[in-house]
PDB file of N, CA and C in Angstrom:
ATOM      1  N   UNK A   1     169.218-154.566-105.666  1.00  0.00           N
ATOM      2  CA  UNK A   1     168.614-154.782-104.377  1.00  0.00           C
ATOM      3  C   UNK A   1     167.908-153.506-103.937  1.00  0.00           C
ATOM      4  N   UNK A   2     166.560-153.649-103.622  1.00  0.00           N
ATOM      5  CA  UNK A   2     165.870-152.143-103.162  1.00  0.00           C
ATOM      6  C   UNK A   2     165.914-152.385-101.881  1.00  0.00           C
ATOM      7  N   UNK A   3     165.443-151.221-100.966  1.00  0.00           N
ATOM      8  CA  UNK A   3     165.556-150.958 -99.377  1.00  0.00           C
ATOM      9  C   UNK A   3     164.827-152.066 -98.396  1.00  0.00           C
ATOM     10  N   UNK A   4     163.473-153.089 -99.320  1.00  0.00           N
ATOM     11  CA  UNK A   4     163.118-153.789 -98.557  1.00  0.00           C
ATOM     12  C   UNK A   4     164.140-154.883 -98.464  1.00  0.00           C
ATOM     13  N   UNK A   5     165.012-155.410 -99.346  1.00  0.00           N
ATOM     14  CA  UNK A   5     165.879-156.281 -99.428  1.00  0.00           C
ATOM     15  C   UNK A   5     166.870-156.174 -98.286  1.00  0.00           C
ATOM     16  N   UNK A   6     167.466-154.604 -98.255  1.00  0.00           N
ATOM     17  CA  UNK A   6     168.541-154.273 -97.503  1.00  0.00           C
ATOM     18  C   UNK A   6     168.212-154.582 -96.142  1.00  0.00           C
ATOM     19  N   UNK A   7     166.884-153.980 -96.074  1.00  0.00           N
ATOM     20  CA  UNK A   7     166.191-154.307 -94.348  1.00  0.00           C
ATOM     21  C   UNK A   7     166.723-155.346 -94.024  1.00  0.00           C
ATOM     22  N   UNK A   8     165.481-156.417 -94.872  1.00  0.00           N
ATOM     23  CA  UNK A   8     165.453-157.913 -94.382  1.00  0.00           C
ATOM     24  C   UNK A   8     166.721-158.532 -94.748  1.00  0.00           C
ATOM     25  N   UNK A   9     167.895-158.491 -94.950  1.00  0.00           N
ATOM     26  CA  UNK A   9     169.063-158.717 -94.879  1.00  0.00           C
ATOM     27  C   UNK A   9     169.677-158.146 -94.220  1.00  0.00           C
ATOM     28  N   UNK A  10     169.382-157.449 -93.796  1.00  0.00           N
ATOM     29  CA  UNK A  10     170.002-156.358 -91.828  1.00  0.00           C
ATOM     30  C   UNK A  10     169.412-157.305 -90.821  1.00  0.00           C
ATOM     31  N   UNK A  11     167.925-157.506 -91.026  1.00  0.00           N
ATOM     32  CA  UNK A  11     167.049-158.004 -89.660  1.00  0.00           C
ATOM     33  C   UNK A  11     167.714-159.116 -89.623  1.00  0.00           C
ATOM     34  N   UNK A  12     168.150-160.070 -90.863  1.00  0.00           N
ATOM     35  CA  UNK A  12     168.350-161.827 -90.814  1.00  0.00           C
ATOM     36  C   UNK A  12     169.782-161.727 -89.963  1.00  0.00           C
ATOM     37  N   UNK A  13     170.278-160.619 -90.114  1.00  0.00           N
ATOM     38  CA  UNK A  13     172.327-160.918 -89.907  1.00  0.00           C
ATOM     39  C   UNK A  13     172.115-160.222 -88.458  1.00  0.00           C
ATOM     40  N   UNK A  14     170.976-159.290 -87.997  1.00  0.00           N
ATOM     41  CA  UNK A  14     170.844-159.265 -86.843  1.00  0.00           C
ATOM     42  C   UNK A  14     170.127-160.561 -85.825  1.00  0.00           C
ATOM     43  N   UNK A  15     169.766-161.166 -86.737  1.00  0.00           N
ATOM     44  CA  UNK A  15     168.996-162.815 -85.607  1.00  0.00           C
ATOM     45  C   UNK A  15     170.126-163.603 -85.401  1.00  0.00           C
ATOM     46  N   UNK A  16     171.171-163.589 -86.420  1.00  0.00           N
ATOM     47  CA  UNK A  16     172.021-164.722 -86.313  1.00  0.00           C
ATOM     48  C   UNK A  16     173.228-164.314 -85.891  1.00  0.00           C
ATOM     49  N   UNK A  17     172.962-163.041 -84.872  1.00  0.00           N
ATOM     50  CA  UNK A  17     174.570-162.902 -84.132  1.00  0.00           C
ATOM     51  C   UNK A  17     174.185-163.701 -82.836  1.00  0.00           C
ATOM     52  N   UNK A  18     172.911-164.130 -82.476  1.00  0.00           N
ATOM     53  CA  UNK A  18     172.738-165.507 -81.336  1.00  0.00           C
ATOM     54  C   UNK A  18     172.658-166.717 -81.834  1.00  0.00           C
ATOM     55  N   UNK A  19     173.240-167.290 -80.865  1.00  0.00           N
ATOM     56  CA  UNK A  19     173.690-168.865 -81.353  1.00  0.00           C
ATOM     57  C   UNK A  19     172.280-169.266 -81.546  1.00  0.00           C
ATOM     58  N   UNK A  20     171.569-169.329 -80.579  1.00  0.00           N
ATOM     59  CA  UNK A  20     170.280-170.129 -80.700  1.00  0.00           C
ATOM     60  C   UNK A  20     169.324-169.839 -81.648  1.00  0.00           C
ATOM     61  N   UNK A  21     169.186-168.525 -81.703  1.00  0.00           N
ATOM     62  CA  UNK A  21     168.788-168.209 -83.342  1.00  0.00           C
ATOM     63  C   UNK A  21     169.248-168.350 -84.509  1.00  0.00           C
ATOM     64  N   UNK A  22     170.509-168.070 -84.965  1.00  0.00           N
ATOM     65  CA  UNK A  22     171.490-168.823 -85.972  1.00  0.00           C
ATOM     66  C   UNK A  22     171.324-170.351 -86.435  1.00  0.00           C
ATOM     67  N   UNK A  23     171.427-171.275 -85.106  1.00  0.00           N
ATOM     68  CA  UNK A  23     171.215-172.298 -84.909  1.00  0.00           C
ATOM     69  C   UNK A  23     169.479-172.798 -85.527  1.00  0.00           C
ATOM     70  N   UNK A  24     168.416-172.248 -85.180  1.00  0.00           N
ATOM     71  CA  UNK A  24     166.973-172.458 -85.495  1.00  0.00           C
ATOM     72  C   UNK A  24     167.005-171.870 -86.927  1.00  0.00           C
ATOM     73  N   UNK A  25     168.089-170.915 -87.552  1.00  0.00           N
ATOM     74  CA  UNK A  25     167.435-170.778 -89.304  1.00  0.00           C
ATOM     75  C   UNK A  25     168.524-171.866 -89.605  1.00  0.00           C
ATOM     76  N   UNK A  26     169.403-172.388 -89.062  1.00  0.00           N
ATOM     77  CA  UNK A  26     170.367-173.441 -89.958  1.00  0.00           C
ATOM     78  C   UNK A  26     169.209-174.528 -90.137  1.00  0.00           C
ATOM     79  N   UNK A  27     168.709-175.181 -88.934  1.00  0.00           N
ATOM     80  CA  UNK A  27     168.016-176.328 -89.026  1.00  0.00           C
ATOM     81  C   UNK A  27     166.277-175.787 -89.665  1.00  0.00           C
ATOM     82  N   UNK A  28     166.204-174.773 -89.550  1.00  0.00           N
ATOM     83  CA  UNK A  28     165.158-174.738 -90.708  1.00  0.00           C
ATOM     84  C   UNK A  28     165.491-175.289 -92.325  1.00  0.00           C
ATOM     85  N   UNK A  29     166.521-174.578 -92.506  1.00  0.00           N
ATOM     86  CA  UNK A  29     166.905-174.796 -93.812  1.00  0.00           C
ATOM     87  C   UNK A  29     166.688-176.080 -94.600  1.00  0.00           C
ATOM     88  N   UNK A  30     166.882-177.300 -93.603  1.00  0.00           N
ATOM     89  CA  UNK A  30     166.715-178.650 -94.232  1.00  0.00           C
ATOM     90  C   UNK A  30     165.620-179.067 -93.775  1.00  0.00           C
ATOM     91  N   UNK A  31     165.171-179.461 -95.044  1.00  0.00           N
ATOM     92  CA  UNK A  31     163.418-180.497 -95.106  1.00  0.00           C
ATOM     93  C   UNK A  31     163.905-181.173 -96.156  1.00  0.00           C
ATOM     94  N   UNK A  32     162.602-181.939 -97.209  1.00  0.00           N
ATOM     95  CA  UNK A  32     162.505-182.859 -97.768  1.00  0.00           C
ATOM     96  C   UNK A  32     162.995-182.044 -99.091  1.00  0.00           C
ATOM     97  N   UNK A  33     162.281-181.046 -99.874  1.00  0.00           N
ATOM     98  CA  UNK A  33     162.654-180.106-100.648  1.00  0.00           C
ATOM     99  C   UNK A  33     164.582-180.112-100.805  1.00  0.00           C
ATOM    100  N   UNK A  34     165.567-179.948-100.202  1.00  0.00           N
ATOM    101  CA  UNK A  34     166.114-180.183 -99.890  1.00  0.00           C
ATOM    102  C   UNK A  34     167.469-180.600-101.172  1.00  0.00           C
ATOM    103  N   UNK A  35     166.738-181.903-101.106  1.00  0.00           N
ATOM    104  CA  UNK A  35     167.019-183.416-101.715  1.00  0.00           C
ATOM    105  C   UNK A  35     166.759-183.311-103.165  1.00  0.00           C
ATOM    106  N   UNK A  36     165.490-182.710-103.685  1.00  0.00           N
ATOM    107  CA  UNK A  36     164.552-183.088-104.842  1.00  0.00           C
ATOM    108  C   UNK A  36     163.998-184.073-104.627  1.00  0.00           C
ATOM    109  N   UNK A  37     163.472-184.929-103.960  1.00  0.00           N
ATOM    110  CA  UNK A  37     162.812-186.241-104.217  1.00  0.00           C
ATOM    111  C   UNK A  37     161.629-186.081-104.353  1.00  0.00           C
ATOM    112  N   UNK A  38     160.848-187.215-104.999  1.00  0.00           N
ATOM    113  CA  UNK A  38     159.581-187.347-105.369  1.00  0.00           C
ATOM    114  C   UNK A  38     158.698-187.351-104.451  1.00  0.00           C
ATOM    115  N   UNK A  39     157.623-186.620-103.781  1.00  0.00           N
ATOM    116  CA  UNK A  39     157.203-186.279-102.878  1.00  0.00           C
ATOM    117  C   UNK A  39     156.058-187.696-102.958  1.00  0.00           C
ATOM    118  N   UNK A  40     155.694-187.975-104.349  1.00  0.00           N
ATOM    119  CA  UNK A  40     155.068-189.227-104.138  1.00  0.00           C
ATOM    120  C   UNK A  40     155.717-190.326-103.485  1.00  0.00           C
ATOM    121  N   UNK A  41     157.232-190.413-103.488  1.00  0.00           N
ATOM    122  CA  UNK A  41     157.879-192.038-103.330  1.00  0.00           C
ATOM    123  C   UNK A  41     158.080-192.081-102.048  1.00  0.00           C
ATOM    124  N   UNK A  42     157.519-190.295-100.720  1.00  0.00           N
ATOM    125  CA  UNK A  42     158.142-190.797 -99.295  1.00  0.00           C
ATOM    126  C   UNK A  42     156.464-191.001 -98.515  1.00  0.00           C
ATOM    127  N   UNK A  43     156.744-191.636 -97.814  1.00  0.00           N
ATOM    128  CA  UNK A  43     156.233-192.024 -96.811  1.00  0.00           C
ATOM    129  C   UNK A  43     155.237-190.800 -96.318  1.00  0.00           C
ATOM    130  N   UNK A  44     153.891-191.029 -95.756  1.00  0.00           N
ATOM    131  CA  UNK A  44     152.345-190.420 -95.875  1.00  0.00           C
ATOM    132  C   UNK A  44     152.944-189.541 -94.441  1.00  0.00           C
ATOM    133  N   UNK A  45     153.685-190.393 -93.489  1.00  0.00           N
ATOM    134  CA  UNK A  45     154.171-189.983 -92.312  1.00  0.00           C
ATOM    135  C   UNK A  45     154.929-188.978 -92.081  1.00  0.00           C
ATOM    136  N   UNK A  46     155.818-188.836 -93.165  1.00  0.00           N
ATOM    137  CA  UNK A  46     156.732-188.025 -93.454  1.00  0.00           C
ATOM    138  C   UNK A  46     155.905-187.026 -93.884  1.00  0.00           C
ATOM    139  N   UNK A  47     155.514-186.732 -94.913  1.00  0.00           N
ATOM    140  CA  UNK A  47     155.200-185.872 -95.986  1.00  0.00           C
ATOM    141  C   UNK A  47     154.325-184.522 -94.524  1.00  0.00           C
ATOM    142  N   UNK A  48     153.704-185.433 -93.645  1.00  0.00           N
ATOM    143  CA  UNK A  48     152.576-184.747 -92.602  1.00  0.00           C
ATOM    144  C   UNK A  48     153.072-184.078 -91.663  1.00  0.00           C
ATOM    145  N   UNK A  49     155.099-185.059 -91.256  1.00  0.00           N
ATOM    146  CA  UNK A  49     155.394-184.074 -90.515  1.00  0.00           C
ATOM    147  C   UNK A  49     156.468-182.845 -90.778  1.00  0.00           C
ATOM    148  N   UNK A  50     156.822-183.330 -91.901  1.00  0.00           N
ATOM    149  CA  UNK A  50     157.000-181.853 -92.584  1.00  0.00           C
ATOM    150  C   UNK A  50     156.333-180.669 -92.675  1.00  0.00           C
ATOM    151  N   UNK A  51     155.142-181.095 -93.442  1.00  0.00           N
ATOM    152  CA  UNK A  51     154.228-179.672 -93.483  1.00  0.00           C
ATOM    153  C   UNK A  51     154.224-178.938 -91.987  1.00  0.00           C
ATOM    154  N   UNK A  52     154.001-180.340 -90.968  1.00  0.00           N
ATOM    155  CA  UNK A  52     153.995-179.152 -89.248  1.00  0.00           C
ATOM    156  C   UNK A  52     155.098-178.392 -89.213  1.00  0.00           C
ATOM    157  N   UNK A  53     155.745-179.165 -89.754  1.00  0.00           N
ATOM    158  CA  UNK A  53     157.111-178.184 -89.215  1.00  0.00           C
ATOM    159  C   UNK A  53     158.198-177.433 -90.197  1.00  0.00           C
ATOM    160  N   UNK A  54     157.670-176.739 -91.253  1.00  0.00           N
ATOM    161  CA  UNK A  54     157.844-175.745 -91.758  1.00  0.00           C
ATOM    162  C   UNK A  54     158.169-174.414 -91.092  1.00  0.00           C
ATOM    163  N   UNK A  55     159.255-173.709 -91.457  1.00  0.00           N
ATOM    164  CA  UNK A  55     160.109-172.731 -90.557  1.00  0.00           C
ATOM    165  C   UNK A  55     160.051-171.384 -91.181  1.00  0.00           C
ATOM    166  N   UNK A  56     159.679-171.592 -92.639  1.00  0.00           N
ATOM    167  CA  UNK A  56     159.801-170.159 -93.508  1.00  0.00           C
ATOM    168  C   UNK A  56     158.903-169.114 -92.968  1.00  0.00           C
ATOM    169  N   UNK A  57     158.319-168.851 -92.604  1.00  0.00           N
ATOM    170  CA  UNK A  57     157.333-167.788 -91.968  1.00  0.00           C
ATOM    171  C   UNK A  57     158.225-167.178 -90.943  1.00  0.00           C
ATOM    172  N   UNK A  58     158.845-168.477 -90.105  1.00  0.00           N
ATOM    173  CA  UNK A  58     159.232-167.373 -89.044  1.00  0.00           C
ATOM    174  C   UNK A  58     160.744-166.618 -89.333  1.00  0.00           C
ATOM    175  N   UNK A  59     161.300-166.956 -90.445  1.00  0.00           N
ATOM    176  CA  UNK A  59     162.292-166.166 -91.395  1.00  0.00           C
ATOM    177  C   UNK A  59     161.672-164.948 -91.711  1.00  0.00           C
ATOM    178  N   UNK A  60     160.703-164.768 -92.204  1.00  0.00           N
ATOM    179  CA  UNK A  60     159.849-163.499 -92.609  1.00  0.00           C
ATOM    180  C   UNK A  60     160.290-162.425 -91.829  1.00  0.00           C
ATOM    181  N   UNK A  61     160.681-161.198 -92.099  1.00  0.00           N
ATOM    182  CA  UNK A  61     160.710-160.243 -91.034  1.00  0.00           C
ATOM    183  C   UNK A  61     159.149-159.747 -90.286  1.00  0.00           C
ATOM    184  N   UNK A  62     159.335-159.225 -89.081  1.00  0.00           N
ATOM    185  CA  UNK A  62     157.882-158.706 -89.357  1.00  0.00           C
ATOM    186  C   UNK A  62     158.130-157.363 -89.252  1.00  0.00           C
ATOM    187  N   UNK A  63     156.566-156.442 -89.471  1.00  0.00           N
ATOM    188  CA  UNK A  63     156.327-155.026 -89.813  1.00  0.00           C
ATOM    189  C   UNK A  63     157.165-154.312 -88.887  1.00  0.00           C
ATOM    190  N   UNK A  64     157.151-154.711 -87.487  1.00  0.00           N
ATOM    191  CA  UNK A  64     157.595-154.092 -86.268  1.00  0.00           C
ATOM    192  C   UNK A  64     159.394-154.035 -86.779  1.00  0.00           C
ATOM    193  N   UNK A  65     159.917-155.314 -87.166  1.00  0.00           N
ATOM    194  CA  UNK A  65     161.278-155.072 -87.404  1.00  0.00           C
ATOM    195  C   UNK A  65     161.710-154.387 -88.640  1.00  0.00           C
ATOM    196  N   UNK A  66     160.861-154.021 -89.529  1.00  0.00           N
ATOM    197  CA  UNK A  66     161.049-153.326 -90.634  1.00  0.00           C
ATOM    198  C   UNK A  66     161.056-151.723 -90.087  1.00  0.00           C
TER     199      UNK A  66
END
């Protein structure tokens, strides 16, 4: 593990000593990916509102918290 690792594993365990933040990376965690399923066999509806609501970015640390 090098120092950027250590950071962003400091910054993540510092978001999730609040509930409500803790709480927003738990329910990020689950999408469709998930599962494995065939992204062809779900539904056009689905597939669209997934992509909106993709959470990984705001996991990202940013520069300021580094």
């Amino acid at each position: 593990m090098n120092s950027d690792d250590v950071a962003a594993t400091r910054i993540l365990a510092r978001k999730m000593l609040r509930k409500k933040a803790r709480n927003d990376i738990i329910d990020a965690s689950f999408n469709r990916f998930t599962r494995h399923e065939d992204p062809n066999t779900l539904p056009s509806w689905f597939a669209e509102d997934e992509a909106r609501h993709m959470f990984c970015d705001r996991l990202q640390p940013t520069k300021a918290e580094m």
